[in-house]
N, C-alpha and C. Protein backbone atom coordinates (compact mmCIF):
# COMPACT_ATOMS: atom_id res chain seq x y z
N UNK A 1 0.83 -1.20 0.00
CA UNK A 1 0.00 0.00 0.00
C UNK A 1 0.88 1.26 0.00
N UNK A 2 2.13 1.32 0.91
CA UNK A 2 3.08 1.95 0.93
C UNK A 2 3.64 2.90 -0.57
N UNK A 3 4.26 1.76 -1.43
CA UNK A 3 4.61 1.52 -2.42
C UNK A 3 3.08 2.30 -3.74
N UNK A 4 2.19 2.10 -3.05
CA UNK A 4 1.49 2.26 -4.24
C UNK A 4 1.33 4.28 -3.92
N UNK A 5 1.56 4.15 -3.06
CA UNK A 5 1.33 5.54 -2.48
C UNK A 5 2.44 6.24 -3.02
N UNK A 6 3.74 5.41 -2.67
CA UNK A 6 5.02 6.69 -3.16
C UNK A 6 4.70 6.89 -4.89
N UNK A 7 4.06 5.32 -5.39
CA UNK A 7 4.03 5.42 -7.21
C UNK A 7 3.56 6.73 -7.24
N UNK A 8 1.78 6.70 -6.61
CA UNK A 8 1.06 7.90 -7.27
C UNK A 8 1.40 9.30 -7.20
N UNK A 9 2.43 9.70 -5.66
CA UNK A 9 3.12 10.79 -5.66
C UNK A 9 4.09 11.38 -7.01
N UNK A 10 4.55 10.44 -6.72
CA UNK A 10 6.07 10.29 -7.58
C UNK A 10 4.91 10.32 -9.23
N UNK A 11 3.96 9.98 -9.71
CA UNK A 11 3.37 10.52 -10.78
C UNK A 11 3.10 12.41 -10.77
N UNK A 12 2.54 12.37 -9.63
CA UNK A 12 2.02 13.93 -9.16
C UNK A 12 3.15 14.87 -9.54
N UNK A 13 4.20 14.35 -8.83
CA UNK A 13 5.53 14.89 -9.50
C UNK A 13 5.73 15.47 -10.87
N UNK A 14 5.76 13.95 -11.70
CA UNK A 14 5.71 13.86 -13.09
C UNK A 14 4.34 15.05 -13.99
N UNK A 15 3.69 15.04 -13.12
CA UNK A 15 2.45 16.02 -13.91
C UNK A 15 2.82 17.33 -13.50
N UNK A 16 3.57 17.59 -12.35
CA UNK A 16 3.86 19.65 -11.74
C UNK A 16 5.47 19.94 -13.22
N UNK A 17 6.21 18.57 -13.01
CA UNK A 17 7.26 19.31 -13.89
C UNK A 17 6.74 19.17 -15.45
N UNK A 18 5.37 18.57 -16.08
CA UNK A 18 5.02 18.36 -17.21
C UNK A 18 4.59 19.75 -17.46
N UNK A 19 4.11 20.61 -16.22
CA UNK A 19 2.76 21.84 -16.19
C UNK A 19 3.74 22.70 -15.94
N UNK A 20 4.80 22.78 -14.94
CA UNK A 20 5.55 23.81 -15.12
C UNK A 20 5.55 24.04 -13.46
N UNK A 21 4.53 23.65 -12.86
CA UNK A 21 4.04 24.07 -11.40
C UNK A 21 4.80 23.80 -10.58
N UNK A 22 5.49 24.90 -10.27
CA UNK A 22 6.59 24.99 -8.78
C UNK A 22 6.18 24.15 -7.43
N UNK A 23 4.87 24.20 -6.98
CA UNK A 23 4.20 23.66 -5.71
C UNK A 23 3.10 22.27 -5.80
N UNK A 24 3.73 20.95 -5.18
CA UNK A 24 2.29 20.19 -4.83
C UNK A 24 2.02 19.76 -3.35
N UNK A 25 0.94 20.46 -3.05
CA UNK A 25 0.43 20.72 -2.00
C UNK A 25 -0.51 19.44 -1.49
N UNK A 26 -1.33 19.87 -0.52
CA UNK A 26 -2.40 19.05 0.26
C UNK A 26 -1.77 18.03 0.78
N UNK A 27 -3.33 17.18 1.01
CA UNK A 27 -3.40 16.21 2.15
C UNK A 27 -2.29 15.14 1.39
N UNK A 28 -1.44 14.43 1.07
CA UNK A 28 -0.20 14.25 0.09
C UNK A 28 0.38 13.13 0.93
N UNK A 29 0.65 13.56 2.12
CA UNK A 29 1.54 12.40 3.26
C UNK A 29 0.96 11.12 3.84
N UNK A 30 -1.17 11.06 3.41
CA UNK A 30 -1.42 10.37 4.20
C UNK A 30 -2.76 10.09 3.09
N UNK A 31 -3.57 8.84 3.57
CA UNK A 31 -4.70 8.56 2.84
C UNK A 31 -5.69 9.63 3.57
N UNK A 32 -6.00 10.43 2.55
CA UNK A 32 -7.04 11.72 3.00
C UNK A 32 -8.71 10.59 3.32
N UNK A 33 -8.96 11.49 4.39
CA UNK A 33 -9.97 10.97 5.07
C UNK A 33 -10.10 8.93 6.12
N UNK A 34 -8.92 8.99 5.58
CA UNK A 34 -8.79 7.62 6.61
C UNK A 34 -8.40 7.92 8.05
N UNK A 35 -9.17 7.36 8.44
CA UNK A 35 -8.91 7.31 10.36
C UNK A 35 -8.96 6.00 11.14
N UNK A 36 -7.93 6.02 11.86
CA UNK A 36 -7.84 5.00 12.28
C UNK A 36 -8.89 4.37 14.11
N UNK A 37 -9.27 5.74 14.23
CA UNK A 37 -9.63 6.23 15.35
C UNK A 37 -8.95 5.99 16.80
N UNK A 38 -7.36 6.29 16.44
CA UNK A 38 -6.72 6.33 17.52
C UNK A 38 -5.25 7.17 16.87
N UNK A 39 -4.63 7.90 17.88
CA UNK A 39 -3.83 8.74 17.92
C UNK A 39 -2.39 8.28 17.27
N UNK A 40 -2.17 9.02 16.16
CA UNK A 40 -1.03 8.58 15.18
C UNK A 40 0.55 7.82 15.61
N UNK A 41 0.68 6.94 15.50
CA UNK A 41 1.62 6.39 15.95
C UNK A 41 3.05 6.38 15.56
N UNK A 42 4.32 6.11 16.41
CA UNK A 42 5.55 6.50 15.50
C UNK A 42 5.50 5.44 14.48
N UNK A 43 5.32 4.46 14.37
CA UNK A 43 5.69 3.83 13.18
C UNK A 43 4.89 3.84 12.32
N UNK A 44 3.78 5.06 12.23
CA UNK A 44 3.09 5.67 11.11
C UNK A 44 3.96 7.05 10.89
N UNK A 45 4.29 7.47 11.67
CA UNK A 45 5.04 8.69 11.33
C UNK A 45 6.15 7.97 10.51
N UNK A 46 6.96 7.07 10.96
CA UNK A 46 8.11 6.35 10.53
C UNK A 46 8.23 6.31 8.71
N UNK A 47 6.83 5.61 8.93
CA UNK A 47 6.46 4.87 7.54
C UNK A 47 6.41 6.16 6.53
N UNK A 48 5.47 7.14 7.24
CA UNK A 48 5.13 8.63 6.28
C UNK A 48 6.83 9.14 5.79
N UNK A 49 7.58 9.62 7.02
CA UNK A 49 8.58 10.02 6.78
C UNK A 49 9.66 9.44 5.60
N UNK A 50 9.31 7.90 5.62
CA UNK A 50 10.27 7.41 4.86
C UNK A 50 9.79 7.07 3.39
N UNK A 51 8.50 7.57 3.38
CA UNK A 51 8.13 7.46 2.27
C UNK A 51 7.94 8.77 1.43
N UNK A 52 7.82 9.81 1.99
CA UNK A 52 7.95 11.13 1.71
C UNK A 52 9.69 11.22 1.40
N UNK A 53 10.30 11.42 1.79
CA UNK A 53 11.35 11.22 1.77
C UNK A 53 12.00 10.98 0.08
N UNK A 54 11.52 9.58 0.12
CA UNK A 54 11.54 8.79 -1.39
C UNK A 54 11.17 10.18 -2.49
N UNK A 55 9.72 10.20 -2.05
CA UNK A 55 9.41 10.99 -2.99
C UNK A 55 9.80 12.34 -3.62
N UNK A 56 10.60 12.86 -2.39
CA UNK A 56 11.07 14.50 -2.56
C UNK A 56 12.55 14.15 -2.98
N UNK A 57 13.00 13.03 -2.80
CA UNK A 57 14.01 12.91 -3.51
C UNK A 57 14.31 12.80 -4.79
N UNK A 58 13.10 12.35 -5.11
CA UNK A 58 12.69 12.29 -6.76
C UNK A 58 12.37 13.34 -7.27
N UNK A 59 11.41 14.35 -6.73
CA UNK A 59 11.36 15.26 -7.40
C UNK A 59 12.55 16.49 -7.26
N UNK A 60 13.59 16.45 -6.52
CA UNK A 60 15.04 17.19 -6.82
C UNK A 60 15.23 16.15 -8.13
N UNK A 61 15.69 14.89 -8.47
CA UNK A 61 15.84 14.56 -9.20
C UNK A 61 15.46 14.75 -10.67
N UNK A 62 14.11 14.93 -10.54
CA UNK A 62 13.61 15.09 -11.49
C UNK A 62 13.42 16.47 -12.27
N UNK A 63 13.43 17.49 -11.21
CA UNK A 63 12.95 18.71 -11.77
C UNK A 63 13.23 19.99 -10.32
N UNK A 64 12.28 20.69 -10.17
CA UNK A 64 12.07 21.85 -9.10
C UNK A 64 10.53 21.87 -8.01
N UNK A 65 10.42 21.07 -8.12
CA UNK A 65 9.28 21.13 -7.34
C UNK A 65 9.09 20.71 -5.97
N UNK A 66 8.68 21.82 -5.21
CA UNK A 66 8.19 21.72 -3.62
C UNK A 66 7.30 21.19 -3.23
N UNK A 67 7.33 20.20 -2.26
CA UNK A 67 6.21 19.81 -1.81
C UNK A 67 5.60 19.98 -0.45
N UNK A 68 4.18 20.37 -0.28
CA UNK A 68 4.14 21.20 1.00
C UNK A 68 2.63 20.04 1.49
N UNK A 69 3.48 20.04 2.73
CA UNK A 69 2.13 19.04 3.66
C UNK A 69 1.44 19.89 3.96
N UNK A 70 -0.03 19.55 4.01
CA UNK A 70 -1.28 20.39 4.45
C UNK A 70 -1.64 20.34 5.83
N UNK A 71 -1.62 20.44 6.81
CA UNK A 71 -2.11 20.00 7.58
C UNK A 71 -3.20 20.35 8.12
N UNK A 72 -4.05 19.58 8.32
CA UNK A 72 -5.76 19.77 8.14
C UNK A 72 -6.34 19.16 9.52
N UNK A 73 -7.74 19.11 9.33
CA UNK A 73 -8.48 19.18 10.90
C UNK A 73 -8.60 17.54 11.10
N UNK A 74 -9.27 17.43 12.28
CA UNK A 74 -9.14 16.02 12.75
C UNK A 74 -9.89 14.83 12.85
N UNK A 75 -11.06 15.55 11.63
CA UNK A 75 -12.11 14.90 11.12
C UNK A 75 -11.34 14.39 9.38
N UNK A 76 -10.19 15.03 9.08
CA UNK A 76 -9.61 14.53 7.74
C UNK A 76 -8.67 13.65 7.52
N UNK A 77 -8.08 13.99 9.01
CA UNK A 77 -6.69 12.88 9.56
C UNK A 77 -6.11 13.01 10.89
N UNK A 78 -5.58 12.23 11.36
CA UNK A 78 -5.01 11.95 12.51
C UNK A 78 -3.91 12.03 12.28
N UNK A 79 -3.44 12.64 11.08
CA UNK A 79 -1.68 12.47 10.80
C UNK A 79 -0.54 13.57 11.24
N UNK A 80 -1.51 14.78 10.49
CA UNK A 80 -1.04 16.21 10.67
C UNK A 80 -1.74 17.18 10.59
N UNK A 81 -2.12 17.68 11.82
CA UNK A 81 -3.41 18.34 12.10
C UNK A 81 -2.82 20.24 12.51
N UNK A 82 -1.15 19.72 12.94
CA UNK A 82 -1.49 21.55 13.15
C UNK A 82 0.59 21.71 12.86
N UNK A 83 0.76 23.43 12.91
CA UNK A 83 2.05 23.64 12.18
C UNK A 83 3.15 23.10 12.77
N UNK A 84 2.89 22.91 14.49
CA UNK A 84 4.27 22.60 15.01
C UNK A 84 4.65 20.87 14.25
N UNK A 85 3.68 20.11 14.11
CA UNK A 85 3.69 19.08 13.70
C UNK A 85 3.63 18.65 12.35
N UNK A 86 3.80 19.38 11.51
CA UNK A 86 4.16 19.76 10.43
C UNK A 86 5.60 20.00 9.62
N UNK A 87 6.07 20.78 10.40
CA UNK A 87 7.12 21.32 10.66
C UNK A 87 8.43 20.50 11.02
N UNK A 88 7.47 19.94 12.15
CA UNK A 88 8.72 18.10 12.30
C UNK A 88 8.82 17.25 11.43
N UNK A 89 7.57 17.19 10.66
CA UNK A 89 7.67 16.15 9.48
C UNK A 89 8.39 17.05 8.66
N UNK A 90 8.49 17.98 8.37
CA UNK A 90 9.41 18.43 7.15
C UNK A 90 10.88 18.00 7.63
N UNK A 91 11.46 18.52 8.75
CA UNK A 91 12.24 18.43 9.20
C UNK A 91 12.88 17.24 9.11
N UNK A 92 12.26 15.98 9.47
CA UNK A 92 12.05 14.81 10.05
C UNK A 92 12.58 14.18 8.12
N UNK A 93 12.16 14.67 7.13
CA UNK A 93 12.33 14.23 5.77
C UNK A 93 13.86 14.72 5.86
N UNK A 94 13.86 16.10 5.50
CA UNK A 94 15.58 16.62 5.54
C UNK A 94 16.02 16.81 4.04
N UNK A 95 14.94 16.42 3.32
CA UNK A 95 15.43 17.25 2.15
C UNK A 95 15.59 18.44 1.64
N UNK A 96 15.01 19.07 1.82
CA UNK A 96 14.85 20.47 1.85
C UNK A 96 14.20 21.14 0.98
N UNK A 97 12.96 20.16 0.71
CA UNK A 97 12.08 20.53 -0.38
C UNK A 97 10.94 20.25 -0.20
N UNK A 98 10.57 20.41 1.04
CA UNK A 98 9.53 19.83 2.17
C UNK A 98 8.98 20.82 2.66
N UNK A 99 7.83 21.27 2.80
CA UNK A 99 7.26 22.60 3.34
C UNK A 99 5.95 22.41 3.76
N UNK A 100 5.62 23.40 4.47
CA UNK A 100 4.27 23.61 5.02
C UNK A 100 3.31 24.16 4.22
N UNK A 101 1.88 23.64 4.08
CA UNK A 101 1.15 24.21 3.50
C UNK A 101 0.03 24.63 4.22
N UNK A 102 -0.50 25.35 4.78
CA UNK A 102 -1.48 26.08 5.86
C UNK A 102 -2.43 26.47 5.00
N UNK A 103 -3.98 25.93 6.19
CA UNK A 103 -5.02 26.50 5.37
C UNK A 103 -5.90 27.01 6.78
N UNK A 104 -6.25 28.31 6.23
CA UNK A 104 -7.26 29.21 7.23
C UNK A 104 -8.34 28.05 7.89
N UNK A 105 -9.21 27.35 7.06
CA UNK A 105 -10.22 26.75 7.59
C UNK A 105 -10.01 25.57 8.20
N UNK A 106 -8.12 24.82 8.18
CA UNK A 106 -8.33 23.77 9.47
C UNK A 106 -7.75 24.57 10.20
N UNK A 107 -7.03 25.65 10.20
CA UNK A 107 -6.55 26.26 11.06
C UNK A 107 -7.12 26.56 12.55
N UNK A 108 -8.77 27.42 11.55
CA UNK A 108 -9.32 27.84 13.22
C UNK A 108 -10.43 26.83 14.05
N UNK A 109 -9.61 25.53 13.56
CA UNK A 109 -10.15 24.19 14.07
C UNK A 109 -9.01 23.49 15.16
N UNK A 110 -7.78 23.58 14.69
CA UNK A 110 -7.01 23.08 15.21
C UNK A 110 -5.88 24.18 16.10
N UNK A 111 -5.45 24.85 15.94
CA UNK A 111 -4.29 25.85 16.20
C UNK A 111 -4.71 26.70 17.32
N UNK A 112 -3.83 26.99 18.59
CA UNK A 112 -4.05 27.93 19.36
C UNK A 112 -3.97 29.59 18.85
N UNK A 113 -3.26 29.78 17.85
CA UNK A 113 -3.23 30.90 17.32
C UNK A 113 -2.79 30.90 15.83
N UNK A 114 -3.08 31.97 15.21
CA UNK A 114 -2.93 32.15 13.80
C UNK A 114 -1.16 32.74 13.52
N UNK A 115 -1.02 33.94 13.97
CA UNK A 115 0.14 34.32 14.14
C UNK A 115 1.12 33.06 14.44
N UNK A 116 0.86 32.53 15.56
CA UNK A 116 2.01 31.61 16.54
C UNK A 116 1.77 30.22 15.53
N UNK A 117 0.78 29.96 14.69
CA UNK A 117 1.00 28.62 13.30
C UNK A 117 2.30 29.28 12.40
N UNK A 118 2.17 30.27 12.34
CA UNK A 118 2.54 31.33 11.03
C UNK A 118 4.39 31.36 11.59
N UNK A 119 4.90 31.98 12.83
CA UNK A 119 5.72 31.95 13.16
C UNK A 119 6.43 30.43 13.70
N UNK A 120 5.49 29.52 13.45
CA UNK A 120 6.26 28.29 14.00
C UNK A 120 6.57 27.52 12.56
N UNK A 121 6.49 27.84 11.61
CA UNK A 121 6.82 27.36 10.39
C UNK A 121 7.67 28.31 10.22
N UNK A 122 7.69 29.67 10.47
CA UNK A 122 8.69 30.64 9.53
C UNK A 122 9.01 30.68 8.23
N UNK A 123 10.06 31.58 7.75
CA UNK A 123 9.92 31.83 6.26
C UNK A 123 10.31 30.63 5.81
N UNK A 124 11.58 29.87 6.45
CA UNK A 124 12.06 28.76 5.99
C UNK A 124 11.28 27.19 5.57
N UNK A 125 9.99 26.79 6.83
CA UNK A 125 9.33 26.08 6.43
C UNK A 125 7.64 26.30 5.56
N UNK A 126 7.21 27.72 6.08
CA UNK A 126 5.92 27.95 4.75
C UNK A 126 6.14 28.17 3.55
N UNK A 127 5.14 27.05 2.98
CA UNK A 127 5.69 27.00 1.55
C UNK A 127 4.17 27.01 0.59
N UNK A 128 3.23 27.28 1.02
CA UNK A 128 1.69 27.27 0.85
C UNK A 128 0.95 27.90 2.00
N UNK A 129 -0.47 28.69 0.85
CA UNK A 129 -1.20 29.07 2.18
C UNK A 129 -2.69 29.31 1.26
N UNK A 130 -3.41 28.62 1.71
CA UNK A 130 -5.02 29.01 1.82
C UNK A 130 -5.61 29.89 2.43
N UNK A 131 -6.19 30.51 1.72
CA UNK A 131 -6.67 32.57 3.09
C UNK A 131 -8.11 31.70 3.06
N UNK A 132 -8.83 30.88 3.50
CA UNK A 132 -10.74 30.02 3.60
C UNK A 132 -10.67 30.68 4.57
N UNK A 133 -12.36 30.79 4.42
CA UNK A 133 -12.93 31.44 5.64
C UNK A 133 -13.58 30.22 6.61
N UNK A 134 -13.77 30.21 7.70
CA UNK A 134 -13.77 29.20 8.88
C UNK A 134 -14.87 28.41 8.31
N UNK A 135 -15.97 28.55 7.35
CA UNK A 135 -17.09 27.87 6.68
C UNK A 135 -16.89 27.85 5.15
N UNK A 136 -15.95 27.61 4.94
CA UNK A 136 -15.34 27.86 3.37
C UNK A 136 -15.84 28.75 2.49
N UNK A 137 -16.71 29.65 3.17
CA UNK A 137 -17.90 30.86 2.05
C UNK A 137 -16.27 32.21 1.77
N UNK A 138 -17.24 33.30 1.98
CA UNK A 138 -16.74 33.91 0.94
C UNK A 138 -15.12 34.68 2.18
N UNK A 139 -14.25 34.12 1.69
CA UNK A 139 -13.08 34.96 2.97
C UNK A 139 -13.61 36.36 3.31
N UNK A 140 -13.12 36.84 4.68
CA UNK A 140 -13.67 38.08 4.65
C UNK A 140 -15.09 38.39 5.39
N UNK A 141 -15.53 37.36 5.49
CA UNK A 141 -17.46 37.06 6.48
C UNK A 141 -17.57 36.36 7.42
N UNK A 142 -16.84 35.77 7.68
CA UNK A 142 -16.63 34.52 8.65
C UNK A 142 -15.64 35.49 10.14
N UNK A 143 -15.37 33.97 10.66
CA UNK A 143 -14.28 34.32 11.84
C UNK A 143 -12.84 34.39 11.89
N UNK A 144 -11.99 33.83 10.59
CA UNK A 144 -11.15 34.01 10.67
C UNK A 144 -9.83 35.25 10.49
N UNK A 145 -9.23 35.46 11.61
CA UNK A 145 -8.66 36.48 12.12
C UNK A 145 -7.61 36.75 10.76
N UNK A 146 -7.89 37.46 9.45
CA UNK A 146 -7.11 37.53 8.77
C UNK A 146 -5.99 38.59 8.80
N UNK A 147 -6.39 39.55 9.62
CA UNK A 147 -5.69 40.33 9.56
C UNK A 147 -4.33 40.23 10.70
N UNK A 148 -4.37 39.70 11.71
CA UNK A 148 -3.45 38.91 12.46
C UNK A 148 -2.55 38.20 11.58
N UNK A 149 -3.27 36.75 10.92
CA UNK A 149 -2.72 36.18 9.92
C UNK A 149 -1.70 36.96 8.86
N UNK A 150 -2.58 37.96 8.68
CA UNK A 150 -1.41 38.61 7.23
C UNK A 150 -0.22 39.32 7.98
N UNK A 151 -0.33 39.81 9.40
CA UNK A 151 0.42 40.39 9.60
C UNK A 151 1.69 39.54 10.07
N UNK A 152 1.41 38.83 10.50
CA UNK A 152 2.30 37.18 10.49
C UNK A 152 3.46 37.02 9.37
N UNK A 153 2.15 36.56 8.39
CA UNK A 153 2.85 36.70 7.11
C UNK A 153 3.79 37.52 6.82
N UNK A 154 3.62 38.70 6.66
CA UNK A 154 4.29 39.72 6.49
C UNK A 154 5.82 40.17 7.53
N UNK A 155 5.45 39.70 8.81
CA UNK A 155 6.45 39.73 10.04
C UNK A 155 7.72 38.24 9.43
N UNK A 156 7.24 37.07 9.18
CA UNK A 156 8.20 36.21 8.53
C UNK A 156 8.80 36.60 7.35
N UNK A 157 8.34 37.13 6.27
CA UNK A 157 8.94 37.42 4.71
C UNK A 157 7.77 36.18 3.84
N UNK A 158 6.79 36.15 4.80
CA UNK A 158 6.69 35.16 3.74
C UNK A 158 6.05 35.76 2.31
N UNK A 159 6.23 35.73 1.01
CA UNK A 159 6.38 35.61 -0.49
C UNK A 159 5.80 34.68 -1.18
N UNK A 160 4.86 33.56 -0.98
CA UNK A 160 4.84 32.90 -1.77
C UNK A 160 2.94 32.76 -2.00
N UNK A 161 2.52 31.96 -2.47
CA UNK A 161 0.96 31.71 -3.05
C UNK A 161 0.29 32.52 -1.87
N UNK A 162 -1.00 33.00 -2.01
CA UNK A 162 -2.32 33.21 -1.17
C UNK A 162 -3.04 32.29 -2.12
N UNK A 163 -3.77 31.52 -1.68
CA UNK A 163 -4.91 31.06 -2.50
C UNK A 163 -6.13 30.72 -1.90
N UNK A 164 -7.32 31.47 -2.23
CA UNK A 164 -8.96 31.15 -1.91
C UNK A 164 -9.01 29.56 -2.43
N UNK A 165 -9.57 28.36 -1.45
CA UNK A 165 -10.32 27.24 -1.85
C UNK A 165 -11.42 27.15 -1.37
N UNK A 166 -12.26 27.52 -2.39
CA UNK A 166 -13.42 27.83 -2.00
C UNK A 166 -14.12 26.70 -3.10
N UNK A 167 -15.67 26.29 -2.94
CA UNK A 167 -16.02 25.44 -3.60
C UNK A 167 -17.64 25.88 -4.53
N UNK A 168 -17.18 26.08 -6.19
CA UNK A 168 -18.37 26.14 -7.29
C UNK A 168 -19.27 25.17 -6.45
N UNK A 169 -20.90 25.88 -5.84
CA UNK A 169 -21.51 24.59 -5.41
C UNK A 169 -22.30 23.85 -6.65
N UNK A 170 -21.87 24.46 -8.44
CA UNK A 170 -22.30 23.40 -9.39
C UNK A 170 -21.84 22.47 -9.33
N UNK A 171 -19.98 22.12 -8.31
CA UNK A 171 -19.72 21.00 -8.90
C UNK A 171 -20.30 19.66 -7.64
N UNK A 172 -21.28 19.04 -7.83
CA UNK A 172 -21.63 18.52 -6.74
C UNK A 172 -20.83 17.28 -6.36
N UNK A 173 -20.03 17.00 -6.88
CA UNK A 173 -19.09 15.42 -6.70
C UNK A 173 -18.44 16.55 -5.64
N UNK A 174 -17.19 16.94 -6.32
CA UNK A 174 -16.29 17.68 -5.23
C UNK A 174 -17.05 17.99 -4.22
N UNK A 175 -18.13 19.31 -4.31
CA UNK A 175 -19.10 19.70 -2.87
C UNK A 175 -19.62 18.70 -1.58
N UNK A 176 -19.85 17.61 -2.39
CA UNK A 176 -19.94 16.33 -1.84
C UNK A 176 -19.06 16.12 -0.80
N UNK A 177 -18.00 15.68 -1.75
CA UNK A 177 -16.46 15.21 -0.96
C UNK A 177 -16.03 16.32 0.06
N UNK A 178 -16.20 17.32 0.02
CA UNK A 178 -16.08 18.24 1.02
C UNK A 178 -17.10 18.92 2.39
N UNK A 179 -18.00 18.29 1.80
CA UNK A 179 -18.68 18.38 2.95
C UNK A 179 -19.29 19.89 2.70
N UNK A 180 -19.96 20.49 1.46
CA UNK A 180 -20.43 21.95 1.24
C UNK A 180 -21.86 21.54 1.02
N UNK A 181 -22.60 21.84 2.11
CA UNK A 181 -24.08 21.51 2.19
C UNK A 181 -25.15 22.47 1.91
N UNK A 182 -24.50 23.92 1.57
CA UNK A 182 -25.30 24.90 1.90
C UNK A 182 -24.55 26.02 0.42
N UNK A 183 -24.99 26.79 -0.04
CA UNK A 183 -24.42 27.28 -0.93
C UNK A 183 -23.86 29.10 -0.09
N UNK A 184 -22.65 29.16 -0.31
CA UNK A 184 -22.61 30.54 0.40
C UNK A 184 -22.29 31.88 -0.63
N UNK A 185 -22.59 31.43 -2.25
CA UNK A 185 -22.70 32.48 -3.02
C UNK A 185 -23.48 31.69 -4.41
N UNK A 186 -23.67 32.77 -5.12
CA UNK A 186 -24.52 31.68 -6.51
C UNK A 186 -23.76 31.10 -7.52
N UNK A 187 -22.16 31.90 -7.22
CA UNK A 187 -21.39 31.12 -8.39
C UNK A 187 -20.15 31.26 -7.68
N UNK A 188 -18.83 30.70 -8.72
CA UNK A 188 -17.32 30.35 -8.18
C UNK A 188 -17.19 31.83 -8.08
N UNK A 189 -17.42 32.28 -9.63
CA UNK A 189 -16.50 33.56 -9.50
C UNK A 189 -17.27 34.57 -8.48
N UNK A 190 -18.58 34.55 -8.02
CA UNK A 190 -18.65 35.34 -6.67
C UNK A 190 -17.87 35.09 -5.85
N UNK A 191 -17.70 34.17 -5.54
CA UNK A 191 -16.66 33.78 -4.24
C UNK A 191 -15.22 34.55 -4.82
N UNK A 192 -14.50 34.24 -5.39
CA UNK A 192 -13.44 34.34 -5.76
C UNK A 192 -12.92 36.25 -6.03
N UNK A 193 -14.26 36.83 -6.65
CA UNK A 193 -14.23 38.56 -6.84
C UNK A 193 -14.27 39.11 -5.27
N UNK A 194 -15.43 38.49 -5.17
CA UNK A 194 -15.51 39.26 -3.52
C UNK A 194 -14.64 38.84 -2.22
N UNK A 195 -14.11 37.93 -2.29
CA UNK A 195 -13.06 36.69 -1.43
C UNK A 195 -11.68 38.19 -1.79
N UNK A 196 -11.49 38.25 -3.11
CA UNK A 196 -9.95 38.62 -3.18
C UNK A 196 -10.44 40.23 -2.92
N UNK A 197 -11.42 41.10 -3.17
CA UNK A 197 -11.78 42.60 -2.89
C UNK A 197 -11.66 42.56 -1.11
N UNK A 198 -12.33 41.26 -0.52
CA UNK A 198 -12.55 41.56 0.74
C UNK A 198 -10.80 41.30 1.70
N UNK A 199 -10.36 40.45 0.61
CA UNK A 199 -8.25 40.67 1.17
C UNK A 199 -7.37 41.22 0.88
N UNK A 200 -7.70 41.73 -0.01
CA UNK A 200 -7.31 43.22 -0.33
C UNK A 200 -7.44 44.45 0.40
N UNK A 201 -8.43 44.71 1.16
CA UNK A 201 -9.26 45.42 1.70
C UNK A 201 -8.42 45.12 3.50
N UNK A 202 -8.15 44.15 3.58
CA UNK A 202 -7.81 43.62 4.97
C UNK A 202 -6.61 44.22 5.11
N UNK A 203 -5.76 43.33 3.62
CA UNK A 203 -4.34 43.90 3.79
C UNK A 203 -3.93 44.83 3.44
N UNK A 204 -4.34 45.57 3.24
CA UNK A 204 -4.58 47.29 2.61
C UNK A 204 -4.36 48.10 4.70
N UNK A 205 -4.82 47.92 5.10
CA UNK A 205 -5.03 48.06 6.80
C UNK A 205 -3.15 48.13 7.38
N UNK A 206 -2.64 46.51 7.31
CA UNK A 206 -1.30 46.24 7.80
C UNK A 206 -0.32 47.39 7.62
């Protein structure tokens, strides 16, 4: 199962240096949505590490591409749920092409603070970032403390992606898989016009 896991990475690979795409992100280290319903063990960490590992070695090999663990809430995984632990797994690989990928909406599920996620990765380990709002609607309406967040950002150097994941509720497979029960605009590109006016607007403030 191991093995079939590093294959499909190690393809993912093959498709960012086919596209050109500097970053592959998400849930990546672990079978998304499997739970074991008990608290992650070292010789699951073991297994992750050494199989990540494989894979980021391949992609120096192969090309330029970063790969950034997501770490998400604790209804998605038991693997890697918040930055300090994140951060070890990058570490823990040692390639140096291993990064954090942070997203607003497991964030204000899991994390004692936004800033203190932001500074415990630093410039060196954030390597991705999702600005979602705490109900995935439109950033900017919700609870999450963005403007803390950006100022974070900004206090590390960090430089690299902002990206809204927000979900078209036409596409109902994905909406599905995510758990979007309720529609919080009538189309993508609402979300996406008013999402980037309303962070703009934030970080316009800092």
């Amino acid at each position: 199962m191991r093995a079939a896991g590093v294959k499909a990475m190690k393809k993912c690979v093959d498709i960012c240096n086919e596209l050109g795409a500097p970053i592959l992100g998400g849930v990546n280290y672990a079978g998304w949505g499997y739970l074991t319903k008990k608290p992650r063990t070292q010789e699951e960490w073991d297994y992750g590490v050494a199989c990540m590992r494989e894979v980021a070695e391949y992609a120096k090999e192969t090309g330029d591409v970063t790969i950034c663990v997501e770490c998400v809430n604790r209804f998605e995984t038991h693997f890697l749920n918040i930055a300090e632990d994140a951060v070890q797994f990058c570490k823990d690989v040692g390639t140096g092409n291993v990064k954090v990928h942070l997203d607003c909406f497991h964030m204000i599920r899991e994390e004692k603070s936004f800033a203190g996620a932001v500074k415990t990765c630093g410039k060196e380990y954030l390597g991705y970032v999702h600005v979602n709002e705490n109900d995935r609607g439109i950033p900017g309406t919700g609870l999450v403390p963005f403007k803390e967040f950006f100022t974070a950002l900004k206090e590390i150097g960090y430089d690299g992606p902002l990206v809204i994941e927000s979900f078209d509720p036409s596409f109902e497979e994905l909406s599905g898989n995510c758990a979007i029960w309720r529609k919080f605009a009538d189309t993508g590109e609402e979300l996406a016009i008013e999402g980037l006016k309303n962070l703009k607007a934030i970080a316009a403030e800092i």
